[in-house]
Protein backbone atom coordinates (compact mmCIF):
# COMPACT_ATOMS: atom_id res chain seq x y z
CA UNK A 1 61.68 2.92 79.62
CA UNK A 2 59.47 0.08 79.70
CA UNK A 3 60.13 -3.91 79.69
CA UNK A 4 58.87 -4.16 76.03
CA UNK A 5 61.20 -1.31 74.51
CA UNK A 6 63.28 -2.50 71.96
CA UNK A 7 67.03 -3.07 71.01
CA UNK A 8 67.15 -0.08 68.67
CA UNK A 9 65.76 2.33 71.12
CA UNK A 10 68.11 1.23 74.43
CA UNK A 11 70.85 1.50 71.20
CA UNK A 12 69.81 4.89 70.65
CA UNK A 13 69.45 6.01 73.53
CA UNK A 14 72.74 5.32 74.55
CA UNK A 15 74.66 6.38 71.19
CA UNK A 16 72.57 10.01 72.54
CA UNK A 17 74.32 10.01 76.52
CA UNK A 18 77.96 8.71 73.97
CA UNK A 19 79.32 12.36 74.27
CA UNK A 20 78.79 12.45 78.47
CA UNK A 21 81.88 10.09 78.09
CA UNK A 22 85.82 11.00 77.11
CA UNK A 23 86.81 8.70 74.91
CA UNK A 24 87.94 5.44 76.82
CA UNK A 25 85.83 6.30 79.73
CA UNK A 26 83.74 3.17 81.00
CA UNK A 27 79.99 3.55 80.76
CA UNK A 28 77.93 2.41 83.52
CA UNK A 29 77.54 -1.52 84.09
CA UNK A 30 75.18 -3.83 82.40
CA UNK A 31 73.57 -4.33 85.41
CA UNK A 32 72.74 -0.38 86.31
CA UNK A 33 71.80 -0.51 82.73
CA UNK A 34 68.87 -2.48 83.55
CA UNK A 35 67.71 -1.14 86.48
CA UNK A 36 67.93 2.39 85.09
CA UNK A 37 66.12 1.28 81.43
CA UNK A 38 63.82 -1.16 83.17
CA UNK A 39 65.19 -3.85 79.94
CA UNK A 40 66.32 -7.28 80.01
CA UNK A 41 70.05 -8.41 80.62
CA UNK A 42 69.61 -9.53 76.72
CA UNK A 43 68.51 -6.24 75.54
CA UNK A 44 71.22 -4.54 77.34
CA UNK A 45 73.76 -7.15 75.61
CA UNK A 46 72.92 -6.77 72.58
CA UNK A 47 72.33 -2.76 72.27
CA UNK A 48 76.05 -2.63 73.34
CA UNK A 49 77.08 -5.37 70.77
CA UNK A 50 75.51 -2.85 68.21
CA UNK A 51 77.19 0.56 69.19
CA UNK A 52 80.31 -2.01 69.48
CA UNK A 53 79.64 -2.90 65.66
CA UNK A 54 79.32 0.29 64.86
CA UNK A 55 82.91 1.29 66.34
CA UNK A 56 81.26 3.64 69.12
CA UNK A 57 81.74 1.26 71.78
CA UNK A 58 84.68 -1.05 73.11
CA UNK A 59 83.44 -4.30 75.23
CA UNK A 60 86.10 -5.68 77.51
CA UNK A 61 84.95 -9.08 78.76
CA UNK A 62 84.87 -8.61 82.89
CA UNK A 63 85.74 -5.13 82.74
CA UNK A 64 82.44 -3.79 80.94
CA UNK A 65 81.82 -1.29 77.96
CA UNK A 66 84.14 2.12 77.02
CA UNK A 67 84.00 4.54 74.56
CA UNK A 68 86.00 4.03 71.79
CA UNK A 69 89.04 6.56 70.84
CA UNK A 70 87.44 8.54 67.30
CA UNK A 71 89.20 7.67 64.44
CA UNK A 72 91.21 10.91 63.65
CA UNK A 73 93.16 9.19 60.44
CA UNK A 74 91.26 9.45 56.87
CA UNK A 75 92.67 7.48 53.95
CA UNK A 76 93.40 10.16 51.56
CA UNK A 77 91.07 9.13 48.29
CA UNK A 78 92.98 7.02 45.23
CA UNK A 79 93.03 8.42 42.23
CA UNK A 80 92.23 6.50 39.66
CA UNK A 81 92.16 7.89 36.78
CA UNK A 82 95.54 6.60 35.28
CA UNK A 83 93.17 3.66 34.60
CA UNK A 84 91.78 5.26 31.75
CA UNK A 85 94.92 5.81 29.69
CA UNK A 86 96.14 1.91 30.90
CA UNK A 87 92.89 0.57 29.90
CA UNK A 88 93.19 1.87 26.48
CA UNK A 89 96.75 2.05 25.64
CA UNK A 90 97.98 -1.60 26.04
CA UNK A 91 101.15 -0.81 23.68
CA UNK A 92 100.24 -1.92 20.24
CA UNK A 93 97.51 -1.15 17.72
CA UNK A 94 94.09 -2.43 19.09
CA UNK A 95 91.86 -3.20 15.89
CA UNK A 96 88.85 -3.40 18.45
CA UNK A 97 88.82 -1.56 21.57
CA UNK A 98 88.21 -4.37 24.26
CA UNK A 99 86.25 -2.06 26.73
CA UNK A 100 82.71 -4.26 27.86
CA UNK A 101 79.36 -3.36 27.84
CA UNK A 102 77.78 -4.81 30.10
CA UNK A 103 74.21 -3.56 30.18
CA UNK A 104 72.53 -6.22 27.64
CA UNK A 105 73.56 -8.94 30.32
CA UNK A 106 72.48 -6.99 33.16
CA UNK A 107 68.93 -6.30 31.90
CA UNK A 108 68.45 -9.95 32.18
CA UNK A 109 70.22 -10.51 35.64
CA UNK A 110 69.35 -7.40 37.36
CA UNK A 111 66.47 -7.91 39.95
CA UNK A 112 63.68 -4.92 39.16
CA UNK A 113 62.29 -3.20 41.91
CA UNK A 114 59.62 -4.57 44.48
CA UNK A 115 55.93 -4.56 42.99
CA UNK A 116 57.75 -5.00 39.32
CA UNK A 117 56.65 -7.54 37.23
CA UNK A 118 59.42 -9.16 35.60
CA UNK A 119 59.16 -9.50 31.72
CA UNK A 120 62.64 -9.39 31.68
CA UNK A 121 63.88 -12.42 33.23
CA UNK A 122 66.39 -14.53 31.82
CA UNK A 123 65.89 -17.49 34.35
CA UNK A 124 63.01 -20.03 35.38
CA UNK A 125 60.94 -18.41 38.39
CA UNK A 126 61.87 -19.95 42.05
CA UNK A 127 58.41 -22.10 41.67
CA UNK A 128 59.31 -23.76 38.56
CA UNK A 129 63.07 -24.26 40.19
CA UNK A 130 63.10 -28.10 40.65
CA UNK A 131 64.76 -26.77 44.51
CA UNK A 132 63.75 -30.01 46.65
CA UNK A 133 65.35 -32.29 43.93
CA UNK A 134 68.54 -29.81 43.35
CA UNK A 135 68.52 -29.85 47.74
CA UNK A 136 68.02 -33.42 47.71
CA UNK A 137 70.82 -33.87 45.32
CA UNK A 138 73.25 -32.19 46.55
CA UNK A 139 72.71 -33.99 50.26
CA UNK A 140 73.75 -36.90 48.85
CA UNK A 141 76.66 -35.52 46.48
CA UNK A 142 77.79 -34.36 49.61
CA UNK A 143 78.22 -37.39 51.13
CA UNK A 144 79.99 -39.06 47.97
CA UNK A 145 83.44 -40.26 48.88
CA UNK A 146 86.27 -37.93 47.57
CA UNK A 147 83.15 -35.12 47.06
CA UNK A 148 85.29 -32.16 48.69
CA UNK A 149 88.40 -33.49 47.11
CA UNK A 150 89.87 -32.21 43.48
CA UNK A 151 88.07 -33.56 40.37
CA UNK A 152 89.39 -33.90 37.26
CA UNK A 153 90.25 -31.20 35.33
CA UNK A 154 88.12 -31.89 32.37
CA UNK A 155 85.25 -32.77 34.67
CA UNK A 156 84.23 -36.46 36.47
CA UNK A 157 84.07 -38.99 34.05
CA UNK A 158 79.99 -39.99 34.78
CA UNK A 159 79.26 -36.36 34.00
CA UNK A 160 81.03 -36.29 30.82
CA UNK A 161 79.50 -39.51 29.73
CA UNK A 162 75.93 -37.83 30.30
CA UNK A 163 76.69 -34.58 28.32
CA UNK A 164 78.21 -36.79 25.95
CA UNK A 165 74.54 -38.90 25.44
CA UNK A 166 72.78 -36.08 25.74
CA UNK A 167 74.84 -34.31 23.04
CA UNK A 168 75.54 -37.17 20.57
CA UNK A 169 72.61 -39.86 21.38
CA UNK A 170 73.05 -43.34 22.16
CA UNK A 171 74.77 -43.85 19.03
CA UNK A 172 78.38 -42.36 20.65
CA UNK A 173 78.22 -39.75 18.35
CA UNK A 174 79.97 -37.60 20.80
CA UNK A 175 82.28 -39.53 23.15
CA UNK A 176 83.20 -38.36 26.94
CA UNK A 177 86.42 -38.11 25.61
CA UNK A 178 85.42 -35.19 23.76
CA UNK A 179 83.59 -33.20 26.50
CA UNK A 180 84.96 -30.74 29.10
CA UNK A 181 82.80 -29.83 31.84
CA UNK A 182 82.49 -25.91 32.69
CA UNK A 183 80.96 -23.37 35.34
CA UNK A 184 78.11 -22.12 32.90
CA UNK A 185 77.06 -21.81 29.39
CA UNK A 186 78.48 -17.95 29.62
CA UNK A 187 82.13 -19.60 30.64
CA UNK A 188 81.74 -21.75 28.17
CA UNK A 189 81.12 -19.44 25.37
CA UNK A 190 84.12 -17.10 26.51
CA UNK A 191 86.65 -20.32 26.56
CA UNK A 192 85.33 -20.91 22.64
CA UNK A 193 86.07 -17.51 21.72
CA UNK A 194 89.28 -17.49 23.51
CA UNK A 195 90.33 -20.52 21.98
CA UNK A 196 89.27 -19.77 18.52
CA UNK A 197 89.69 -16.28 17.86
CA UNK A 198 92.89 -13.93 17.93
CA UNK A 199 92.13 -10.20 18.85
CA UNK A 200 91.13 -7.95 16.41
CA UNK A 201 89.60 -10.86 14.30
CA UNK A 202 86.04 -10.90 12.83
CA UNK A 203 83.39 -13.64 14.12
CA UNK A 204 79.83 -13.78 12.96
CA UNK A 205 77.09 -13.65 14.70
CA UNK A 206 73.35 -14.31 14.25
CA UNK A 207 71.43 -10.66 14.00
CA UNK A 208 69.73 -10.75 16.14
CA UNK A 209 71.68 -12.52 18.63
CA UNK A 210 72.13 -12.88 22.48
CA UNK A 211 73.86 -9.79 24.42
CA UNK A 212 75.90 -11.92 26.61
CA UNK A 213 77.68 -13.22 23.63
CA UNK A 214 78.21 -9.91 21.80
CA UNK A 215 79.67 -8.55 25.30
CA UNK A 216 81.99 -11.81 25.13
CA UNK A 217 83.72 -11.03 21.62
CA UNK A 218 83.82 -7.61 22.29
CA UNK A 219 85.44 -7.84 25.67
CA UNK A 220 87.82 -10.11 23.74
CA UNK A 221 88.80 -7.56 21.29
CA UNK A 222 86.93 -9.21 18.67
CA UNK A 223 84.79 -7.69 15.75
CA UNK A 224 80.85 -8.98 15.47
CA UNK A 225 80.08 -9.14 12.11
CA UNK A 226 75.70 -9.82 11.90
CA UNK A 227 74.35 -12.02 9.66
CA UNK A 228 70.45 -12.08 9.57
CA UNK A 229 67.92 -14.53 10.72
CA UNK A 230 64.66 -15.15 9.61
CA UNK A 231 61.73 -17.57 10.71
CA UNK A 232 64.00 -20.89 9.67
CA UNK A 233 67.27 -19.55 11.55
CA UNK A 234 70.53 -18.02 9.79
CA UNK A 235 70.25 -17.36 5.64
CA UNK A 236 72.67 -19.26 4.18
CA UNK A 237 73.59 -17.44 1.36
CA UNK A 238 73.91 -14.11 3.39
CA UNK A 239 76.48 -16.43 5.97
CA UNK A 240 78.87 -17.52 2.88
CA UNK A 241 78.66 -14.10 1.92
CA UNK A 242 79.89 -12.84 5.37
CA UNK A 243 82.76 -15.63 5.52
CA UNK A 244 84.08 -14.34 1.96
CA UNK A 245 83.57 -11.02 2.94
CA UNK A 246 85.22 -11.14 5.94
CA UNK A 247 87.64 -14.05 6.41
CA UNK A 248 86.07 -14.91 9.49
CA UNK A 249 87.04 -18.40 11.31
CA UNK A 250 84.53 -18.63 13.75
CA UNK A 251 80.37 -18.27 13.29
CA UNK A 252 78.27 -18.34 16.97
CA UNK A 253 74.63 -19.26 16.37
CA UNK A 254 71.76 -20.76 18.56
CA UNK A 255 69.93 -23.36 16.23
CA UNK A 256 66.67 -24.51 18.25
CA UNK A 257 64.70 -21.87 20.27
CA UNK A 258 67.37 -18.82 18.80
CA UNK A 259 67.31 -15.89 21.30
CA UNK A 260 66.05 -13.46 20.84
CA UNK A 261 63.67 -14.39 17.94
CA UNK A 262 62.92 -18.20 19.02
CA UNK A 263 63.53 -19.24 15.47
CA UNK A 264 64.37 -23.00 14.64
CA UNK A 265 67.26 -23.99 12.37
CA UNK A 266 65.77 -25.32 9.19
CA UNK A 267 66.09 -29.06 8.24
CA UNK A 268 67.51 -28.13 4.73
CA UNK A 269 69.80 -25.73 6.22
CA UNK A 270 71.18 -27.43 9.01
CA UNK A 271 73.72 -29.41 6.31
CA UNK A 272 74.72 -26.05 4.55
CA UNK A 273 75.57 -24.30 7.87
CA UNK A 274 78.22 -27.02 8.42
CA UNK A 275 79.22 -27.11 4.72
CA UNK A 276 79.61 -23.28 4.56
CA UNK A 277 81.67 -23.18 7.63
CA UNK A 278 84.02 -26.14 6.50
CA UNK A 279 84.35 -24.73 3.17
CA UNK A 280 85.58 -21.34 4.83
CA UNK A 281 88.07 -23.05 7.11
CA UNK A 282 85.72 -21.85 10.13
CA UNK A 283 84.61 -23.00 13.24
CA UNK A 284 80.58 -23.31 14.33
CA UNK A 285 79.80 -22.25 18.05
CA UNK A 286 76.63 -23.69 18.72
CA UNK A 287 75.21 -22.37 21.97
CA UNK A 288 72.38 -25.46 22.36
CA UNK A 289 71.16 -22.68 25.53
CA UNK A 290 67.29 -24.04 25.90
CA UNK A 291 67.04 -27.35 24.73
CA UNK A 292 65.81 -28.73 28.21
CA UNK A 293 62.95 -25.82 27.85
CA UNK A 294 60.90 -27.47 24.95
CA UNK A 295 57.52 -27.06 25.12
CA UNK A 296 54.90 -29.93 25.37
CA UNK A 297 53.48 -28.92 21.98
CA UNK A 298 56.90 -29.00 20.16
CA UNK A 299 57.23 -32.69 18.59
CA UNK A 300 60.30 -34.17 18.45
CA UNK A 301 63.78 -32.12 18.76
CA UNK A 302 66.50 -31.95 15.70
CA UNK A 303 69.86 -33.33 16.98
CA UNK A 304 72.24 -30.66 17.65
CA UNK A 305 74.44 -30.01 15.37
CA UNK A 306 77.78 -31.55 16.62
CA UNK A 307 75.94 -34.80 16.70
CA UNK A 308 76.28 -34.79 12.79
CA UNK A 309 79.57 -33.36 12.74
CA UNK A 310 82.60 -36.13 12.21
CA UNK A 311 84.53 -33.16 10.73
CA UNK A 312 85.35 -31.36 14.00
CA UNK A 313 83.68 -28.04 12.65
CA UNK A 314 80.81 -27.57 15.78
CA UNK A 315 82.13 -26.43 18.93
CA UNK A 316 79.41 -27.15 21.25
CA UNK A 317 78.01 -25.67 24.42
CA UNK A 318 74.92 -26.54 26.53
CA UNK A 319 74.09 -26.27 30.23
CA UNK A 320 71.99 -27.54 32.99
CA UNK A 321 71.45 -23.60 34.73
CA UNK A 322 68.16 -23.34 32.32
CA UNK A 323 66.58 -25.69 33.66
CA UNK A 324 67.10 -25.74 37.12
CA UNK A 325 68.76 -22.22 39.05
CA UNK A 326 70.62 -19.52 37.74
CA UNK A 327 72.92 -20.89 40.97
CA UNK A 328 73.29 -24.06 39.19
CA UNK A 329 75.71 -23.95 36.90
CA UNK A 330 76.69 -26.43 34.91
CA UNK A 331 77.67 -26.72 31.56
CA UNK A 332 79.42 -28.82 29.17
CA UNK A 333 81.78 -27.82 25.95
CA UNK A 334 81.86 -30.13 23.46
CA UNK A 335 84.51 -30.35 20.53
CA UNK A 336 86.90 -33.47 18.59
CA UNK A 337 90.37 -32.42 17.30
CA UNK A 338 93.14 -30.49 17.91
CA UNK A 339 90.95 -27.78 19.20
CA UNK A 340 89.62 -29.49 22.05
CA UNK A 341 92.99 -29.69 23.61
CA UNK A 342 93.09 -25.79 23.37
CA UNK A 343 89.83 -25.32 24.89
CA UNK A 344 91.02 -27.42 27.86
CA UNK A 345 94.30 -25.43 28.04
CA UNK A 346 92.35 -22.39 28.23
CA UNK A 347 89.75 -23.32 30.74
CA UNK A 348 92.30 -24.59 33.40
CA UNK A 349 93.94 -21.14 33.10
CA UNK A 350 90.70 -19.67 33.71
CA UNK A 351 89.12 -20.86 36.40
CA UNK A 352 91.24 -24.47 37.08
CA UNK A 353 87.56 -26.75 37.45
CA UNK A 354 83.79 -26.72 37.69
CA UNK A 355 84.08 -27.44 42.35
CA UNK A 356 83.40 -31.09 42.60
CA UNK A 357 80.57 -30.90 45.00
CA UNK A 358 78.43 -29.11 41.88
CA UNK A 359 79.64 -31.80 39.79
CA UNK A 360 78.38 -34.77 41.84
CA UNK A 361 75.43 -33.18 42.69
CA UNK A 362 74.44 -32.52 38.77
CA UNK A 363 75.52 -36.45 39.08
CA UNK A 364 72.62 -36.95 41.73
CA UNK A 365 70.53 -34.95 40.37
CA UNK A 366 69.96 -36.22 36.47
CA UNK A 367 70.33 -39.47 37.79
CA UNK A 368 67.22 -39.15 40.03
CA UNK A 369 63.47 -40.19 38.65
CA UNK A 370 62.46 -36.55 39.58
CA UNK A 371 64.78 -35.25 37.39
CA UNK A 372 62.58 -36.16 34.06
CA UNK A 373 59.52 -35.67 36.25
CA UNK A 374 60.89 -31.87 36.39
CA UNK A 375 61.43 -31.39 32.88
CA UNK A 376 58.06 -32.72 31.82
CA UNK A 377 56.26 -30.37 34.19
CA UNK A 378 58.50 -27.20 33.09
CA UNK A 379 57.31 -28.39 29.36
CA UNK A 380 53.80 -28.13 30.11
CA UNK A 381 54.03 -24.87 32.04
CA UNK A 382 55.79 -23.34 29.51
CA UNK A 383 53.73 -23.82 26.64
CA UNK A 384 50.85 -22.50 29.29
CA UNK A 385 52.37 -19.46 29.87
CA UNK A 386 53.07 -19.08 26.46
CA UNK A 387 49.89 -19.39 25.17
CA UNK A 388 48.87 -16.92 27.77
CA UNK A 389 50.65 -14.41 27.03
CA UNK A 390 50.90 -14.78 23.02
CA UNK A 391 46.72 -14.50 23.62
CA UNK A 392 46.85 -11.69 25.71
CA UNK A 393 48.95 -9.69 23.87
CA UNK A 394 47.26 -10.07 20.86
CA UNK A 395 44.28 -9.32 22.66
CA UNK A 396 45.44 -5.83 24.42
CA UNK A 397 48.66 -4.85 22.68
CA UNK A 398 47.71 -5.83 18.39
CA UNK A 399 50.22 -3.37 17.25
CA UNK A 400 53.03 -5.16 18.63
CA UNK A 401 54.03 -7.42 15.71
CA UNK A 402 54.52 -11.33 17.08
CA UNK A 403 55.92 -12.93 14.00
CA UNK A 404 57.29 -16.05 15.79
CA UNK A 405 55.67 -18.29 18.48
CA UNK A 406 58.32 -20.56 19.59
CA UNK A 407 58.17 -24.01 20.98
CA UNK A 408 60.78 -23.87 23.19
CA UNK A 409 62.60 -21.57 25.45
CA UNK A 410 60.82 -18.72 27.68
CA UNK A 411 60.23 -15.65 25.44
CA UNK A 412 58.51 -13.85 22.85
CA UNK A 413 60.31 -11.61 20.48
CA UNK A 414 57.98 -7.85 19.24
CA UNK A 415 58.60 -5.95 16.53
CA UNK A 416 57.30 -2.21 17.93
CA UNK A 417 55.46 0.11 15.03
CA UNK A 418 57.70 1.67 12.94
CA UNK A 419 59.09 4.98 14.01
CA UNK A 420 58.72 4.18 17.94
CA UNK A 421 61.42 4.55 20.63
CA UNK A 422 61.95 1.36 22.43
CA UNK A 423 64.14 3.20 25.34
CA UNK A 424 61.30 5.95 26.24
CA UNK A 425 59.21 2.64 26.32
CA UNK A 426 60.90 0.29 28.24
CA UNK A 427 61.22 3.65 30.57
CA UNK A 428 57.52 4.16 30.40
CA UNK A 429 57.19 0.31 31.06
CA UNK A 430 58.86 0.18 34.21
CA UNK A 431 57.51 3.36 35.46
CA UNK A 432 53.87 1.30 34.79
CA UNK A 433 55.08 -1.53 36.79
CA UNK A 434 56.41 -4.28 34.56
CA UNK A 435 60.21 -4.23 33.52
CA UNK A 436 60.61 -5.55 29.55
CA UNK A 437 64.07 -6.09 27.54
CA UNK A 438 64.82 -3.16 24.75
CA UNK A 439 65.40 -5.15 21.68
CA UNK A 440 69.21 -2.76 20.59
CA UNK A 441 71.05 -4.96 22.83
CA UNK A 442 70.66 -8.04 20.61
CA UNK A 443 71.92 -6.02 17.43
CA UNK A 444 75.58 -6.30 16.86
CA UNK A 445 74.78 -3.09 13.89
CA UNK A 446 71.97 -0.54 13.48
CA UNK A 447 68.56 -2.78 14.01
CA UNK A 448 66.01 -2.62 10.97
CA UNK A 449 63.41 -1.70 13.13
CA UNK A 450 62.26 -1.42 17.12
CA UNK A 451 61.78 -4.47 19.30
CA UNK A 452 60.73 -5.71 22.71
CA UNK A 453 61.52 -8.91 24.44
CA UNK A 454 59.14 -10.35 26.79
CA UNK A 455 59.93 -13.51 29.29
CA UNK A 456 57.17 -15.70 30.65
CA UNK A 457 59.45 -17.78 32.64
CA UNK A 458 60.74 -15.57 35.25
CA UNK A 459 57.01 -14.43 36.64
CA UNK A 460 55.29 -15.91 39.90
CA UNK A 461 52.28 -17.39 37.19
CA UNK A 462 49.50 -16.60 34.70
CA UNK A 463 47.74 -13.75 37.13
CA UNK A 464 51.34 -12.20 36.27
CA UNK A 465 51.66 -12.89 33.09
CA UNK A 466 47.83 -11.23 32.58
CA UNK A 467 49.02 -7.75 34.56
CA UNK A 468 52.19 -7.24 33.18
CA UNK A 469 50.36 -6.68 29.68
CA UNK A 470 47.70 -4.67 31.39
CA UNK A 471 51.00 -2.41 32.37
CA UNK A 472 52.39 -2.69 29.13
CA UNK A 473 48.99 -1.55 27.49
CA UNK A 474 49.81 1.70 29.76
CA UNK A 475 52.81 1.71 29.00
CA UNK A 476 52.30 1.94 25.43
CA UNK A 477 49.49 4.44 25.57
CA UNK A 478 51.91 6.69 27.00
CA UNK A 479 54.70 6.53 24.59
CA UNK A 480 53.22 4.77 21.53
């Protein structure tokens, strides 16, 4: 064996000559090692330290390497399956069974396979991650005095005051009094649900809505009633039908940049929404998701909705993790009234507080002059990659229906030809090289029709953007 052979080969050599050995029997020394394999002292070291990983060796500083003694003793395997009955039998009547389905999240979350293009993403793409600002900030929360010790449990009091602005405007619509800082819009949503929802009760939901939230109620033993949206966000009437037809306390909708379908919350509807819900006795969750992904071409933002809310009816939830790193995640609830002191009870039994360190550093970071820098370039990139892909599309793939070309957020919502199946074509998709969301997922009842959901965020840029469609055309040639 020559000089240059490597770790792996000395390694297997060795686990080869294991069996010339009874088990505790020393093998020969380091040193005869490399005279008889011609290697380094280093390579001899560290082929041992990986048979010794492996549990085939023993290394006995000064007295050299031994076989280990086989491990005679197998666990017998658990058996499990009492789960099943436990699970689903938790001693009274269960309106809703409470079992999770988790596969609308994961579509998003899941990595796809090497050489995939991913259409699928639910996150900004590691180049559009502001990372040296999010590194620089959290150097310096770091090194904040008190940053490793306990925070607050509703959050550090310049953090809330930020949300607060941001939610409220400089007006003190929305007070830091009345914010609670969590670990992610998805924690967020789960504590409002918690907090205003028994088991077994309906809540309404915007149909098409996001997964994540669906997964949420039902995992909470609640009952997702749809209501429909159209170009200019939930109908109205169809929502006061669904509170009288239901009794429901508690409607979750998205009102700027709705996923899936990117709609916008119309100006003349924005007033009814609250009226309907405070008429009904009922709660609004609004999940204000991509508000920090507008797109340069948008114009000027509606307030949410809590900032025109004295009544206490909007329970509100944003979050930084859009906008920066699906690792970054920060989020705010926002609420006045006797429910916010529930929502605090039930996040502290959760998960106690949002680590401090995170905290300071989303401190640090919106704080910082790059932080505005950041969200002005994500604006402009955004509405590029938009633009390419709404063109290409249209260009390659014209029976896909595009009804909606939002100005914010990081997707575009397809209607498929009637009569197609979206599974054997998000299949035929991936097998082409570019992984795309089904559109069931997002239906909380039967869907009116087939759908696709494409990101533009998630991808490395527009050469990306350009091939995934190519795929897609294939795709679609295969199954449509």
């Amino acid at each position: 064996m020559q000089e240059r052979s490597s770790v792996g080969e000395l390694a297997n050599q060795l686990r080869r000559e294991l069996n010339r050995y009874s088990p505790g029997g020393k093998l020969p020394s380091s040193r005869a090692l490399v005279e008889r394999f011609r290697v380094s002292p280093v390579t001899v070291s560290r082929a041992l330290a990986q048979l010794a990983a492996e549990g085939l060796v023993v290394t006995r500083p000064g007295a050299g390497a031994f076989r280990a003694e086989p491990h005679t003793r197998v666990d017998p395997a658990g058996d499990t399956s009492w789960q099943e009955v436990t699970l689903s039998a938790e001693g009274g009547p269960e309106l809703v069974p409470r079992s999770v389905d988790a596969s609308g999240v994961l579509v998003s979350l899941a990595a796809p396979p090497p050489g995939v293009i991913e259409f699928n993403g639910g996150y900004l793409h590691q180049s559009l991650q502001p990372e040296r600002a999010m590194a620089a900030a959290l150097s310096r929360a770091g090194r904040r005095p008190g940053a490793w010790g306990r925070p607050p449990m509703e959050g550090l009091p310049e953090l809330r005051d930020w949300f607060a602005r941001s939610i409220g405007g400089a007006g003190g619509a929305v007070t830091a009094a009345e914010v609670l800082i969590t670990a992610g819009g998805q924690s967020a949503l789960t504590t409002a649900l918690k907090a205003l929802a028994p088991p077994g009760a309906p809540v309404l939901v915007e149909s098409p809505t996001y997964p994540g939230m669906l997964a949420i109620a039902r995992g909470a033993g609640l009952r997702p009633v749809p209501v429909p949206v159209d170009a200019d966000g939930v109908r109205p009437s169809l929502l006061a039908d669904a509170f009288r037809a239901t009794g429901a306390r508690v409607f979750v909708c998205q009102p700027l940049f709705q996923n899936p379908t990117g709609a916008m919350l119309a100006p003349d509807r924005r007033g009814e929404v609250l009226r309907i819900a405070r008429d009904a006795g009922a709660f609004v969750v609004e999940d204000d998701f991509v508000r920090r992904l507008v797109h340069e071409d948008a114009g000027p933002l509606p307030r949410p909705l809590a900032a025109d809310d004295p009544d206490g009816v909007v329970v509100h939830v944003c979050s930084l993790t859009k906008a920066t790193s699906p690792s970054f995640r920060v989020s705010a609830l926002a609420a006045r009234g006797p429910v916010l002191e529930r929502l605090r009870a039930i996040q502290v039994v959760d998960s106690f507080f949002v680590p401090r360190p995170l905290q300071e550093a989303a401190v640090e970071l919106v704080g910082s002059p790059a932080w505005p820098r950041h969200l002005r370039a994500i604006s402009a990139e955004l509405r590029t990659r938009r633009d390419t892909m709404t063109a290409a599309l249209r260009l390659d793939l014209p029976e896909l229906a595009l009804p909606h070309i939002p100005s914010g957020g990081y997707h575009l919502w397809l209607r498929l030809p009637d009569g197609s199946d979206e599974s054997a074509l998000t299949a035929a998709a991936l097998r082409a090289g570019v992984a795309v969301t089904p559109g069931r997922p997002y239906f909380s009842a039967e869907p009116p029709a087939g759908h696709m959901r494409l990101s533009f965020a998630a991808v490395a840029g527009l050469g990306e953007i350009a091939e995934g469609v190519r795929r897609l055309r294939v795709a679609c040639d295969e199954v449509l």
